[in-house]
N, C-alpha and C. Protein backbone atom coordinates (compact mmCIF):
# COMPACT_ATOMS: atom_id res chain seq x y z
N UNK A 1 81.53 71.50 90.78
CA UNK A 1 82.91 71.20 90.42
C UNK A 1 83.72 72.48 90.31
N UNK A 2 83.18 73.39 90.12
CA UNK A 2 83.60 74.81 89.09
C UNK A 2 84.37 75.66 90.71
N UNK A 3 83.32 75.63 91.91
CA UNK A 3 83.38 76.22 92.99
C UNK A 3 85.14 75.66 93.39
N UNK A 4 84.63 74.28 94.20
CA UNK A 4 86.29 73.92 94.81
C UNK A 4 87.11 74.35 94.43
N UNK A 5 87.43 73.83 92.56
CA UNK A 5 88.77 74.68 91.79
C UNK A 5 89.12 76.03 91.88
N UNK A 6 87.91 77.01 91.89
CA UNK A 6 88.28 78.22 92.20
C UNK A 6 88.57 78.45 93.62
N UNK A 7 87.89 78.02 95.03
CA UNK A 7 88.34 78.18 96.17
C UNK A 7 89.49 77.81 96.10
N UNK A 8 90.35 76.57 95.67
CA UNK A 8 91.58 76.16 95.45
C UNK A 8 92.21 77.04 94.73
N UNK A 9 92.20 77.42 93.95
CA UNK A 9 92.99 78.40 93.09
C UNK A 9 92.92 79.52 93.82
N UNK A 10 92.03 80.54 94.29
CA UNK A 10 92.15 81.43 95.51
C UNK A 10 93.22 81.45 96.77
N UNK A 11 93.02 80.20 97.31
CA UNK A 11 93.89 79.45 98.05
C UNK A 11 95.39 79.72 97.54
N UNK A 12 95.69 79.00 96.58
CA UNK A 12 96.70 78.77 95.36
C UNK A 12 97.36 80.13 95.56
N UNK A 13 96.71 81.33 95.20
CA UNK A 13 97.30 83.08 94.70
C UNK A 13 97.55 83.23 96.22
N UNK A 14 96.85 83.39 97.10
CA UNK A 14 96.79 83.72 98.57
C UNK A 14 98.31 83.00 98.90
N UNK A 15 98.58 82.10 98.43
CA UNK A 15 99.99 81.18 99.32
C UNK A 15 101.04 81.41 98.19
N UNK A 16 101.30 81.70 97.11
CA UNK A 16 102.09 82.04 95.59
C UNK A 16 102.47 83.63 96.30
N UNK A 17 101.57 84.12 96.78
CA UNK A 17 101.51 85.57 96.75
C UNK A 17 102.62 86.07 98.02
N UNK A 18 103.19 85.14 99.38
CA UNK A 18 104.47 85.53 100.45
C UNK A 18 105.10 85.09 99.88
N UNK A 19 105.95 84.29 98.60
CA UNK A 19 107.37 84.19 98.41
C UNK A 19 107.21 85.47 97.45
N UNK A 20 106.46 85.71 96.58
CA UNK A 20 106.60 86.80 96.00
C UNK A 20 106.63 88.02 96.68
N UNK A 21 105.96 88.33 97.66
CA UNK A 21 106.20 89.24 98.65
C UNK A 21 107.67 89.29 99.18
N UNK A 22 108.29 88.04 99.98
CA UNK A 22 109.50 87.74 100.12
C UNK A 22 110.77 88.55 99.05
N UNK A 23 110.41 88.08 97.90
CA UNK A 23 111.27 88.42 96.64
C UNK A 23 111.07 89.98 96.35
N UNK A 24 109.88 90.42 96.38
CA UNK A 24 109.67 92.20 96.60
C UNK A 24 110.19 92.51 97.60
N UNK A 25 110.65 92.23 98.53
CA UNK A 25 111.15 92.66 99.96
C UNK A 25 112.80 92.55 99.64
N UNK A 26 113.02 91.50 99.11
CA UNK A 26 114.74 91.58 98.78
C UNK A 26 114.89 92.73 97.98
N UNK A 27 114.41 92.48 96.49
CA UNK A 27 114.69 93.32 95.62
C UNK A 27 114.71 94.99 95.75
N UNK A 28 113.75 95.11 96.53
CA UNK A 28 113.57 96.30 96.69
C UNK A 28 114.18 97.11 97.85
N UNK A 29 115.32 96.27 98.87
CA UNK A 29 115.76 96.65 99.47
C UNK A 29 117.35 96.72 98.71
N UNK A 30 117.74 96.22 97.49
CA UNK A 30 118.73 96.05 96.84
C UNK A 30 118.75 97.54 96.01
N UNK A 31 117.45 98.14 95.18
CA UNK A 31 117.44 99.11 93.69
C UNK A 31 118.05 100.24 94.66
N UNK A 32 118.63 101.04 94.56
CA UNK A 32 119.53 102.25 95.29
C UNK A 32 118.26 103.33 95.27
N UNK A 33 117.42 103.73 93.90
CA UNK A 33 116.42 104.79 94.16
C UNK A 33 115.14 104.07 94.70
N UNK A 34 114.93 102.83 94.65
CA UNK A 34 113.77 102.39 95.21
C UNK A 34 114.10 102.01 97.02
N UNK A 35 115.18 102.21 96.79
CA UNK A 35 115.93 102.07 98.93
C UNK A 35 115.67 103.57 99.21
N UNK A 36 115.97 104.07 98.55
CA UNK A 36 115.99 106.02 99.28
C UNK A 36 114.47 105.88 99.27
N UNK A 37 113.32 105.62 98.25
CA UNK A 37 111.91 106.18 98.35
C UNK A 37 111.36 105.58 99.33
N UNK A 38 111.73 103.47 99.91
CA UNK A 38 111.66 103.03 100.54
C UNK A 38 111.70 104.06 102.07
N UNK A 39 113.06 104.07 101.99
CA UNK A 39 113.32 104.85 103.28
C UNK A 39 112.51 106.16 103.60
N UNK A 40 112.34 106.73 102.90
CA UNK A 40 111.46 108.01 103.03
C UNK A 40 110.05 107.64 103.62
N UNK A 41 109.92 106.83 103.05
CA UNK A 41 108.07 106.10 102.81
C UNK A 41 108.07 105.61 104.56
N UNK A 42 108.95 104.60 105.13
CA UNK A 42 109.19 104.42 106.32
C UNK A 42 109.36 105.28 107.41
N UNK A 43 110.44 106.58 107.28
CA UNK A 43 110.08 107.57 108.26
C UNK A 43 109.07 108.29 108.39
N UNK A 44 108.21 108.61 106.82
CA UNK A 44 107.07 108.96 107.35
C UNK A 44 106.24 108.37 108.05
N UNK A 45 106.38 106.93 107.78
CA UNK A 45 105.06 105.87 108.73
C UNK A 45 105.63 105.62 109.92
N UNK A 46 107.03 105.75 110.18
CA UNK A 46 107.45 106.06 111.92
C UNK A 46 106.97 107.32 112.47
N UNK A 47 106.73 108.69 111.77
CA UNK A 47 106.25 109.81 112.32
C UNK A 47 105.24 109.80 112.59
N UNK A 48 104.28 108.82 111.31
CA UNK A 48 102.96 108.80 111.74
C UNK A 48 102.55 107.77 113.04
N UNK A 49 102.89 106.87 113.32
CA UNK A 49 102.59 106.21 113.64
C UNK A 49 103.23 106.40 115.46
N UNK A 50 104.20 106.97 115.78
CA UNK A 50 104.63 107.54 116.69
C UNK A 50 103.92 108.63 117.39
N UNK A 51 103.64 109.62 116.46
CA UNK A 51 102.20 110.69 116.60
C UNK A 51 101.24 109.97 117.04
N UNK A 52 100.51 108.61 116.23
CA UNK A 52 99.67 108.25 117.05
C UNK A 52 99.52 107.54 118.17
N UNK A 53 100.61 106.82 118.24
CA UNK A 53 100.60 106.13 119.51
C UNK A 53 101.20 107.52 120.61
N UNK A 54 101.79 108.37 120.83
CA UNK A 54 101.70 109.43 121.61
C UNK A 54 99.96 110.03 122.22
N UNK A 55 99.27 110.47 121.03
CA UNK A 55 97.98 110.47 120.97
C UNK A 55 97.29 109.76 121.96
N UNK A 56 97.23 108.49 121.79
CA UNK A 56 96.27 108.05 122.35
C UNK A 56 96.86 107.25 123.62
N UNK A 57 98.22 107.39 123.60
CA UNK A 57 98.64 107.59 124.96
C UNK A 57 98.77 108.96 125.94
N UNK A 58 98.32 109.99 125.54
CA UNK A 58 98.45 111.15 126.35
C UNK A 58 100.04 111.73 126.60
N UNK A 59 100.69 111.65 125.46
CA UNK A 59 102.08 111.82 126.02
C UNK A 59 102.32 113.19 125.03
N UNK A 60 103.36 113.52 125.19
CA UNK A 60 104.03 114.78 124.78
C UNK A 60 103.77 114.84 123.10
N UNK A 61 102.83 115.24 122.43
CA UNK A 61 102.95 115.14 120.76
C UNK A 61 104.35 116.51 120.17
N UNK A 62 104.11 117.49 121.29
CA UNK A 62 105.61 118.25 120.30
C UNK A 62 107.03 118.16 120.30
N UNK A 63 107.14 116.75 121.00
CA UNK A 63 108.83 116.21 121.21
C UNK A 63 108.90 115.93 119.29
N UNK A 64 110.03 115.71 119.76
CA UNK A 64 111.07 115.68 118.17
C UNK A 64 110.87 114.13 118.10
N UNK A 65 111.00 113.65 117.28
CA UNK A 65 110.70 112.63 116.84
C UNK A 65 112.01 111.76 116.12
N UNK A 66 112.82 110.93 116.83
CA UNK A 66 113.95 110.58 115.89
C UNK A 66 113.58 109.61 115.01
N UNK A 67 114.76 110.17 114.31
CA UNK A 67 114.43 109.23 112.77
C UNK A 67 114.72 107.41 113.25
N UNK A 68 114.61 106.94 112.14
CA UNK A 68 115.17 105.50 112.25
C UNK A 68 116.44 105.68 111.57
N UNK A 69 117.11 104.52 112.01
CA UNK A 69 118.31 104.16 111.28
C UNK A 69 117.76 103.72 109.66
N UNK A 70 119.05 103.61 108.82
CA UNK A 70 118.89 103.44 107.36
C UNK A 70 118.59 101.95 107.38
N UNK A 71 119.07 100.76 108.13
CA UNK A 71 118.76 99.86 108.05
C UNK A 71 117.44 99.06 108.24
N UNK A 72 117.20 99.90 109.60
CA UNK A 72 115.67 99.79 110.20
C UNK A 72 114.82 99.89 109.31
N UNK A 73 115.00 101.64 108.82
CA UNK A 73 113.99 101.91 107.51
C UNK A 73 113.89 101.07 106.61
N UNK A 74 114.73 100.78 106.13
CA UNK A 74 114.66 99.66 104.78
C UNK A 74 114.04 98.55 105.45
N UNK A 75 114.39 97.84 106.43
CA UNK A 75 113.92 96.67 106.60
C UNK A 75 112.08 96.54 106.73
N UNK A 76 111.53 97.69 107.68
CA UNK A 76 110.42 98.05 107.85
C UNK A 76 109.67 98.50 106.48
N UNK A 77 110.29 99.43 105.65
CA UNK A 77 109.77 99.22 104.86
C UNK A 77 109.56 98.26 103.74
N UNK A 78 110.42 97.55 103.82
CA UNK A 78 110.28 96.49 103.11
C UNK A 78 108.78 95.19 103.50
N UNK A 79 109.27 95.08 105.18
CA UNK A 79 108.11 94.48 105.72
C UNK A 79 106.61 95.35 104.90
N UNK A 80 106.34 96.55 105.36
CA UNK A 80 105.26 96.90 104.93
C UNK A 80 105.09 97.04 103.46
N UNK A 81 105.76 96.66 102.77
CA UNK A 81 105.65 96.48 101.13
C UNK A 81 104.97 95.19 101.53
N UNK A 82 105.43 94.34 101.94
CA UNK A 82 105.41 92.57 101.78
C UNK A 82 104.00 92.72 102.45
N UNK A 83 103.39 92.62 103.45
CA UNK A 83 102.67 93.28 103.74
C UNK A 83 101.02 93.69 102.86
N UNK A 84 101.32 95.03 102.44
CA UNK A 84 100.56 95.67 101.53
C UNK A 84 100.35 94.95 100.07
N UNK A 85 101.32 93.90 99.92
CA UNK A 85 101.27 93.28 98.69
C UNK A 85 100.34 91.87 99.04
N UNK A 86 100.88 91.61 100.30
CA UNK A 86 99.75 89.82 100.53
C UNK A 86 98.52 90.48 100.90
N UNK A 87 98.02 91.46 101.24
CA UNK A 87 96.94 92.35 101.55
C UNK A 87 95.85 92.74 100.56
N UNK A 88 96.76 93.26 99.40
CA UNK A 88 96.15 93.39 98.52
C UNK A 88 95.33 92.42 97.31
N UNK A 89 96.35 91.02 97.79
CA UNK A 89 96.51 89.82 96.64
C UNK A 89 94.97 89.44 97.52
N UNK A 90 95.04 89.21 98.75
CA UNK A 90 94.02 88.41 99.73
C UNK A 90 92.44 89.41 99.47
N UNK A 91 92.83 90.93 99.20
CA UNK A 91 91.58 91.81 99.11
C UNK A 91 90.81 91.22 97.65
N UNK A 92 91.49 91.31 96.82
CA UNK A 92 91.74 91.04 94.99
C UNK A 92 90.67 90.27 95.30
N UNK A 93 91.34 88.68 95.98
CA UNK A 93 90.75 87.48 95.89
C UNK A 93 88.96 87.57 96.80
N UNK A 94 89.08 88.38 97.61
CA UNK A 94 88.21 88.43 98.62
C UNK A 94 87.13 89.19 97.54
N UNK A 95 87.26 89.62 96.86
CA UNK A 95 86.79 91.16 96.16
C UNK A 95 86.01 89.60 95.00
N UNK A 96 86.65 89.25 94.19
CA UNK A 96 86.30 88.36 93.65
C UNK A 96 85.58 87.38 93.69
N UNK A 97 86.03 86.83 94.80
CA UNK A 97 84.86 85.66 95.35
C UNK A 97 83.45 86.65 95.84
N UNK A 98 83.14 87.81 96.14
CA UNK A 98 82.20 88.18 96.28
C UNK A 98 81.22 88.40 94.87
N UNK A 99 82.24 88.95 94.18
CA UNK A 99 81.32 89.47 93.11
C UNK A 99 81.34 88.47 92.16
N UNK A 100 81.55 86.93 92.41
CA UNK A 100 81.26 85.75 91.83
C UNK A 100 80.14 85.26 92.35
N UNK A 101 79.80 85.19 93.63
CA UNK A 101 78.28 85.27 94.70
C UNK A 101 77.88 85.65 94.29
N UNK A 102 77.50 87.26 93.90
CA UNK A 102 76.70 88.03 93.55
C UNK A 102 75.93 87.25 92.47
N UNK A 103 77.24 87.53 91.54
CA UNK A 103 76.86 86.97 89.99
C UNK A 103 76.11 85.64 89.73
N UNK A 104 76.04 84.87 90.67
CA UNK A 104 75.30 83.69 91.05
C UNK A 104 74.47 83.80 91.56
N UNK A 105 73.93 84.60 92.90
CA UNK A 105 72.92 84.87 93.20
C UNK A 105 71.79 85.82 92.02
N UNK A 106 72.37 86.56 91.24
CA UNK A 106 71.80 86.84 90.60
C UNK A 106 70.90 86.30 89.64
N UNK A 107 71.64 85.41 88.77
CA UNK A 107 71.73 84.39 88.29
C UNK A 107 70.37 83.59 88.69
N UNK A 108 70.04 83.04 89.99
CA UNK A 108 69.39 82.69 90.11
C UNK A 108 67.95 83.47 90.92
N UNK A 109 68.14 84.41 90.91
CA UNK A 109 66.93 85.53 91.01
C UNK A 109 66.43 85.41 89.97
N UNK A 110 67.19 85.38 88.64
CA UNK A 110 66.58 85.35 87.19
C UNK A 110 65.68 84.51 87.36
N UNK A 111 66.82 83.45 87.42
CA UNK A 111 65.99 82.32 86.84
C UNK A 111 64.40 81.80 87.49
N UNK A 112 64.41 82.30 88.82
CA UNK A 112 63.10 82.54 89.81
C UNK A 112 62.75 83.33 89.39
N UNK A 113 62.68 84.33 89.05
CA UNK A 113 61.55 85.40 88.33
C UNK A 113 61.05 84.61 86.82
N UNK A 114 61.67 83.79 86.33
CA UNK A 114 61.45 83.45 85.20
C UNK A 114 60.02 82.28 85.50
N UNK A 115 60.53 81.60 86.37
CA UNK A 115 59.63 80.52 86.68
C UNK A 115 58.01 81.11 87.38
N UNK A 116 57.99 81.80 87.62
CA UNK A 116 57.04 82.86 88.76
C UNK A 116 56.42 83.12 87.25
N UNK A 117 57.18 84.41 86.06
CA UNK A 117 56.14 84.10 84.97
C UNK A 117 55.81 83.16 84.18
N UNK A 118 56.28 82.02 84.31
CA UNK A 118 55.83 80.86 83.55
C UNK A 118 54.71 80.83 84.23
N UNK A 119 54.85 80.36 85.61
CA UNK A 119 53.48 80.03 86.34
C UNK A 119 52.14 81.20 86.07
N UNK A 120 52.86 82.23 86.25
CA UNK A 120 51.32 83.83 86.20
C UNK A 120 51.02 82.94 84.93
N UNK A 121 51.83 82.78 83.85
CA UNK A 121 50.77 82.72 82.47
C UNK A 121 50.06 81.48 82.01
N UNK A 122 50.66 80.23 82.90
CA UNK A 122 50.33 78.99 83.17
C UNK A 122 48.59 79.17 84.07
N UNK A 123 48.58 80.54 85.07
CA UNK A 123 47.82 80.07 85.79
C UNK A 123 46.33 81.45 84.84
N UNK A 124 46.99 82.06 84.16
CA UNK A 124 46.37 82.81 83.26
C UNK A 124 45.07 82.17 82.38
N UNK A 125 46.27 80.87 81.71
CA UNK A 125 46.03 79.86 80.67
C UNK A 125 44.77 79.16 81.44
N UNK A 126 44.82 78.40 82.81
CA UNK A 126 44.25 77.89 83.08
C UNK A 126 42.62 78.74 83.45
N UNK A 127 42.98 80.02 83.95
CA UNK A 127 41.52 80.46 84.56
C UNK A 127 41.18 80.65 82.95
N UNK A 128 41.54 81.62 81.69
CA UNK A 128 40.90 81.35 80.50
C UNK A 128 40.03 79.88 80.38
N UNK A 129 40.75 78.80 80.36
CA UNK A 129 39.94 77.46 79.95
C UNK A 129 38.73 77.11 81.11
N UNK A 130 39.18 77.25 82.22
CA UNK A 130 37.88 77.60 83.33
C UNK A 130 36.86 78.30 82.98
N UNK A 131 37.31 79.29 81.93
CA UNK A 131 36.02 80.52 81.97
C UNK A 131 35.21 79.68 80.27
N UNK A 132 35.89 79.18 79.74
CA UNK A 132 35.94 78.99 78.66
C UNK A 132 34.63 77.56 78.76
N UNK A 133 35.24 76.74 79.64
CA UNK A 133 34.41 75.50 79.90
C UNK A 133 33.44 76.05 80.69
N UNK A 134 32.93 77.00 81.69
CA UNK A 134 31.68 77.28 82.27
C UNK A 134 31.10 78.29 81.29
N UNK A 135 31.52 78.72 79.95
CA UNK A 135 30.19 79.14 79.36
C UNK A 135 29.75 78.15 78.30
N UNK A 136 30.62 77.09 78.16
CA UNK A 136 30.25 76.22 77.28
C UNK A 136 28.88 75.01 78.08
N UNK A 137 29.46 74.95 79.24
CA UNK A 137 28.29 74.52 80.53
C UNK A 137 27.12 75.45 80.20
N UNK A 138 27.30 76.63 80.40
CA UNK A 138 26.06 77.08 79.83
C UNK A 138 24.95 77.24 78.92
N UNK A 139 26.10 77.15 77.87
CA UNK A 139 25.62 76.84 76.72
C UNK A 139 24.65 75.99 77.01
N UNK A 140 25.08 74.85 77.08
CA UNK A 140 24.67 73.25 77.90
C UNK A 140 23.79 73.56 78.37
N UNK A 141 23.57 73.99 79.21
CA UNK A 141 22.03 74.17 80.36
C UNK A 141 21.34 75.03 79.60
N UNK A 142 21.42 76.22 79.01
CA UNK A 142 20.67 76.94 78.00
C UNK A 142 19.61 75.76 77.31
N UNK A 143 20.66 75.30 76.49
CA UNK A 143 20.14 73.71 75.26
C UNK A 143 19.52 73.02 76.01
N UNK A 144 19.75 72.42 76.85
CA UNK A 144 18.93 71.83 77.65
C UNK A 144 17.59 71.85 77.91
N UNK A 145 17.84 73.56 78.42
CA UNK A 145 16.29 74.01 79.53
C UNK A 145 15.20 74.08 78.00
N UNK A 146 16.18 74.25 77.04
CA UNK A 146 15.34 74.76 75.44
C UNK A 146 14.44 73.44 74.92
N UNK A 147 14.94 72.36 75.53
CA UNK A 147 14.76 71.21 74.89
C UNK A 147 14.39 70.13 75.67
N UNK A 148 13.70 70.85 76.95
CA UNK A 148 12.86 70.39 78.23
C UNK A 148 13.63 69.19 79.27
N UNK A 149 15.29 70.00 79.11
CA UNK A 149 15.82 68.64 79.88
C UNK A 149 16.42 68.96 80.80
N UNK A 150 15.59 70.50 82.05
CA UNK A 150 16.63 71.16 82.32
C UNK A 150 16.50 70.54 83.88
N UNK A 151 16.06 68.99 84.40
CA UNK A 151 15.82 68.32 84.93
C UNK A 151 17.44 67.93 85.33
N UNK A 152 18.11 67.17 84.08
CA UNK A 152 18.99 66.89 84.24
C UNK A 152 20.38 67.79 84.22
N UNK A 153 20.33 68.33 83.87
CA UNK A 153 21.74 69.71 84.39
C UNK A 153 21.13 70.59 85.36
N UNK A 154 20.77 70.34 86.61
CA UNK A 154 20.39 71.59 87.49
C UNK A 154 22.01 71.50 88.61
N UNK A 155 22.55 72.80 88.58
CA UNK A 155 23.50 72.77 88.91
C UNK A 155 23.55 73.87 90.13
N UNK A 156 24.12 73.90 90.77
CA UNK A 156 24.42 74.11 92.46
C UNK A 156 24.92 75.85 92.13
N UNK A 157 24.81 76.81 92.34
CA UNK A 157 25.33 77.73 92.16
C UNK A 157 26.15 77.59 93.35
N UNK A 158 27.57 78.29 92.96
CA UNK A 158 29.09 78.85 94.18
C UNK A 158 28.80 80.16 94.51
């Protein structure tokens, strides 16, 4: 029962988590010092990302590199906020559901190691009473052979 609700609720944060992204993407294209850091944050990931696609296209890496427009920037960076935020919500969740596995698998490693020594001392218990009833057999055949009846307990050695 416990599983579904949480896959559902996972589900739940994973889909809660693009209008809130959405709403970080407005807002933050609105705060005046969070638009300038925005923008900054964006031309660097146009430089970088221009560098690399030059790279691994074989093209000129020491051309100049134009900036973006102020609008572009903001908008892009905004995308990659929105972005980095459903990314992170989906890692969170991903991160979680693993180390809920774990914690279950573990869980039941225990509980299999637990059963494994029940059995060793179960099977402990039993060879004791084995050993316990063949010297009492002996006993038996001892008394016996003492008391000329060793006719009737002659027993098969293993």
């Amino acid at each position: 029962m416990v599983l579904p609700v949480l896959k559902l609720g996972t589900l739940a944060l994973k889909t809660l988590s693009k209008p809130v992204a959405a709403k970080l993407k407005q807002q933050a294209a609105i705060h005046p010092r969070f638009r300038q850091f925005i923008i900054s944050m964006a031309q660097a990931n146009h430089r970088i990302t221009t560098r690399m696609q030059r790279r691994i296209y074989s093209h000129a890496t020491d051309a100049e590199i134009r900036p973006l427009n102020e609008e572009k920037a903001v908008q892009d960076a905004v995308d990659l906020i929105g972005e980095i935020f459903i990314f992170t919500v989906g890692g969170a969740a991903v991160i979680f559901e693993v180390q809920r596995s774990a914690n279950k698998e573990a869980k039941k490693e225990e509980i299999r190691i637990q059963e494994l020594e029940e059995l060793r001392q179960r099977d402990e218990s039993l060879a004791r009473e084995v050993e316990l009833l063949r010297q009492k057999l002996e006993e038996l055949e001892q008394l016996a052979k003492s008391r000329g009846l060793s006719g009737c307990w002659v027993r098969k050695s293993t």
